[in-house]
Protein backbone atom coordinates (compact mmCIF):
# COMPACT_ATOMS: atom_id res chain seq x y z
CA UNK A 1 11.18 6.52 16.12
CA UNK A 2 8.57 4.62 14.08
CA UNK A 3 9.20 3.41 10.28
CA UNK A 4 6.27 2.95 8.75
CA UNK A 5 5.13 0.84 5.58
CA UNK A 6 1.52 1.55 3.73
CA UNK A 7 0.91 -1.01 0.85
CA UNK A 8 -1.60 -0.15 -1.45
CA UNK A 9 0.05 3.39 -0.80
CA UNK A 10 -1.86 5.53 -3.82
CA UNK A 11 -5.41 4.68 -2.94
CA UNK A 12 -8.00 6.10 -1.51
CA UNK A 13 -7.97 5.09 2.30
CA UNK A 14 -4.30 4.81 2.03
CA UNK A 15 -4.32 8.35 1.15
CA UNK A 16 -6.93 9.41 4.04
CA UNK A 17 -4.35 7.32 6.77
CA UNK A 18 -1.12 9.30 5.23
CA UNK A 19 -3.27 12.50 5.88
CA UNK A 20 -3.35 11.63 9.60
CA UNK A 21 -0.06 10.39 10.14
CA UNK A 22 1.04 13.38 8.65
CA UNK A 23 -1.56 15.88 10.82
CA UNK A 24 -0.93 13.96 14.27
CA UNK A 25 3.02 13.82 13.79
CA UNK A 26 3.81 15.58 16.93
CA UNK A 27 2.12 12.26 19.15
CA UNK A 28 2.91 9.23 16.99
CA UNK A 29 6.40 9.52 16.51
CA UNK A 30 7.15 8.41 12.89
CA UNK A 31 10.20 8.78 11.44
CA UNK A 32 9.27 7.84 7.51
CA UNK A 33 6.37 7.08 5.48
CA UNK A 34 7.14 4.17 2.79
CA UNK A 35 4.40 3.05 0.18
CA UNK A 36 4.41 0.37 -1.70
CA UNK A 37 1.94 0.09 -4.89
CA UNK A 38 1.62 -1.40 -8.31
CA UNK A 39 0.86 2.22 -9.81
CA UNK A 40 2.48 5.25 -8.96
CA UNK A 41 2.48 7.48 -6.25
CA UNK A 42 -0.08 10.50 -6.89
CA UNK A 43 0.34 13.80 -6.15
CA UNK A 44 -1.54 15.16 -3.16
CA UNK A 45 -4.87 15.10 -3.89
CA UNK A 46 -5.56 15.32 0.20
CA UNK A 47 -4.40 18.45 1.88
CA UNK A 48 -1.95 18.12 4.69
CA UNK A 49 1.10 18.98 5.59
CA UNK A 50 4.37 17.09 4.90
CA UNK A 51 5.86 16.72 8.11
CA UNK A 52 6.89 13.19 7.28
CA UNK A 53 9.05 12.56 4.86
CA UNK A 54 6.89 10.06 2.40
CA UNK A 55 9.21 7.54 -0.18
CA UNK A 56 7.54 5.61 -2.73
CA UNK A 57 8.18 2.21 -4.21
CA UNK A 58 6.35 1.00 -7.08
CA UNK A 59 6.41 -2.71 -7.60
CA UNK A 60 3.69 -5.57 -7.34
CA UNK A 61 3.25 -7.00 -3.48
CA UNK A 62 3.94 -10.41 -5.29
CA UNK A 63 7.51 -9.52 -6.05
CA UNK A 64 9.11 -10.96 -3.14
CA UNK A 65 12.58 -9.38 -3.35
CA UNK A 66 10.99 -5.68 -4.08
CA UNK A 67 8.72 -6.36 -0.94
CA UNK A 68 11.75 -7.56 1.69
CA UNK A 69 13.71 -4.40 0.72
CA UNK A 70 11.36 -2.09 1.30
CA UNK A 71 10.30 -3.61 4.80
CA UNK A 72 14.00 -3.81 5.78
CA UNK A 73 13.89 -2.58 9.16
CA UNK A 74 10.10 -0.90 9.29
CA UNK A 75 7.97 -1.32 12.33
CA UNK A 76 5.10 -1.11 11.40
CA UNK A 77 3.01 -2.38 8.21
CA UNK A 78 -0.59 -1.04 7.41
CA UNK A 79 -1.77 -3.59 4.65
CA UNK A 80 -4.48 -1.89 2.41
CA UNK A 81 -2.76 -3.45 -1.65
CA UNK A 82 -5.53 -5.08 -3.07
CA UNK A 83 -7.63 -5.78 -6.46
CA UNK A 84 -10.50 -4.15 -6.52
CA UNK A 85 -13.93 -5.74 -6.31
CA UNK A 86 -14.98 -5.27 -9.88
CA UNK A 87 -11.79 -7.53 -10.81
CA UNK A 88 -13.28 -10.58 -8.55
CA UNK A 89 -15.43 -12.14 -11.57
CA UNK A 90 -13.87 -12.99 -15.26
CA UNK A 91 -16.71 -12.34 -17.44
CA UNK A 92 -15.30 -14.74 -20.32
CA UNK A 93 -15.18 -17.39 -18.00
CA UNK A 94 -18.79 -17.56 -17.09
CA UNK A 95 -18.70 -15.92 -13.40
CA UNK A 96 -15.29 -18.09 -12.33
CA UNK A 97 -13.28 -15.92 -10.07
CA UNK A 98 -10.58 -14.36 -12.05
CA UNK A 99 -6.80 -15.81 -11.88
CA UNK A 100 -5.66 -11.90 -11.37
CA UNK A 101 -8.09 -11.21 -8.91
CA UNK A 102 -7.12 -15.01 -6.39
CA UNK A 103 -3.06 -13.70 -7.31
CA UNK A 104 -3.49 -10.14 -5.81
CA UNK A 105 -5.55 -10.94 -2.95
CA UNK A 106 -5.06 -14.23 -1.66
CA UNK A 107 -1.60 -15.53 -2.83
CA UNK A 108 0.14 -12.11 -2.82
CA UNK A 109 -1.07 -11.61 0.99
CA UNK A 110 0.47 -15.25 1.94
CA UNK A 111 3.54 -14.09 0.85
CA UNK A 112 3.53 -11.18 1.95
């Protein structure tokens, strides 16, 4: 059985892939759903069915020890955590890409 690990877990294509798992979980074999994401969980806002069970941990992808626990023996990792674009520029600092925006996306992902 597959253990599976979504970061980015409350967004919007995030949310779309959890609807499929959880629709197609008679082929794919999954055993658990596990999301990882800086705000919490949301309630369904997709309809599907909860065949799989779905556990939620909220924590930043740059926390290192948050982010080995949770992939403690998963198999497989879908990566969607990221800043969105509107956080790329820092308006205050004349069009410079934003310290926030380089941390979430590019050192967070190294890590990771």
């Amino acid at each position: 059985m597959v253990k599976v690990v979504i970061t980015g877990g409350s967004g919007f294509i995030a949310q779309h892939l959890i609807k499929r798992l959880q629709e197609n979980f008679l082929t794919n074999n999954i055993e658990e759903i596990t999301t990882i994401d800086r705000k919490p969980f949301p309630k369904k806002y997709l309809r599907y069915p909860e065949n799989i069970p779905i556990f939620h941990k909220q924590c930043e992808l740059t926390n290192l020890e948050s982010i080995k626990s949770v992939l403690k023996n998963k198999n497989v990792v879908f990566h969607l955590g990221r800043k969105r674009f509107e956080m790329l520029f820092d308006p205050e600092k004349d069009g410079e890409i934003s310290e926030a925006y380089i941390r979430d996306n590019i050192e967070g992902k190294w890590d990771f």
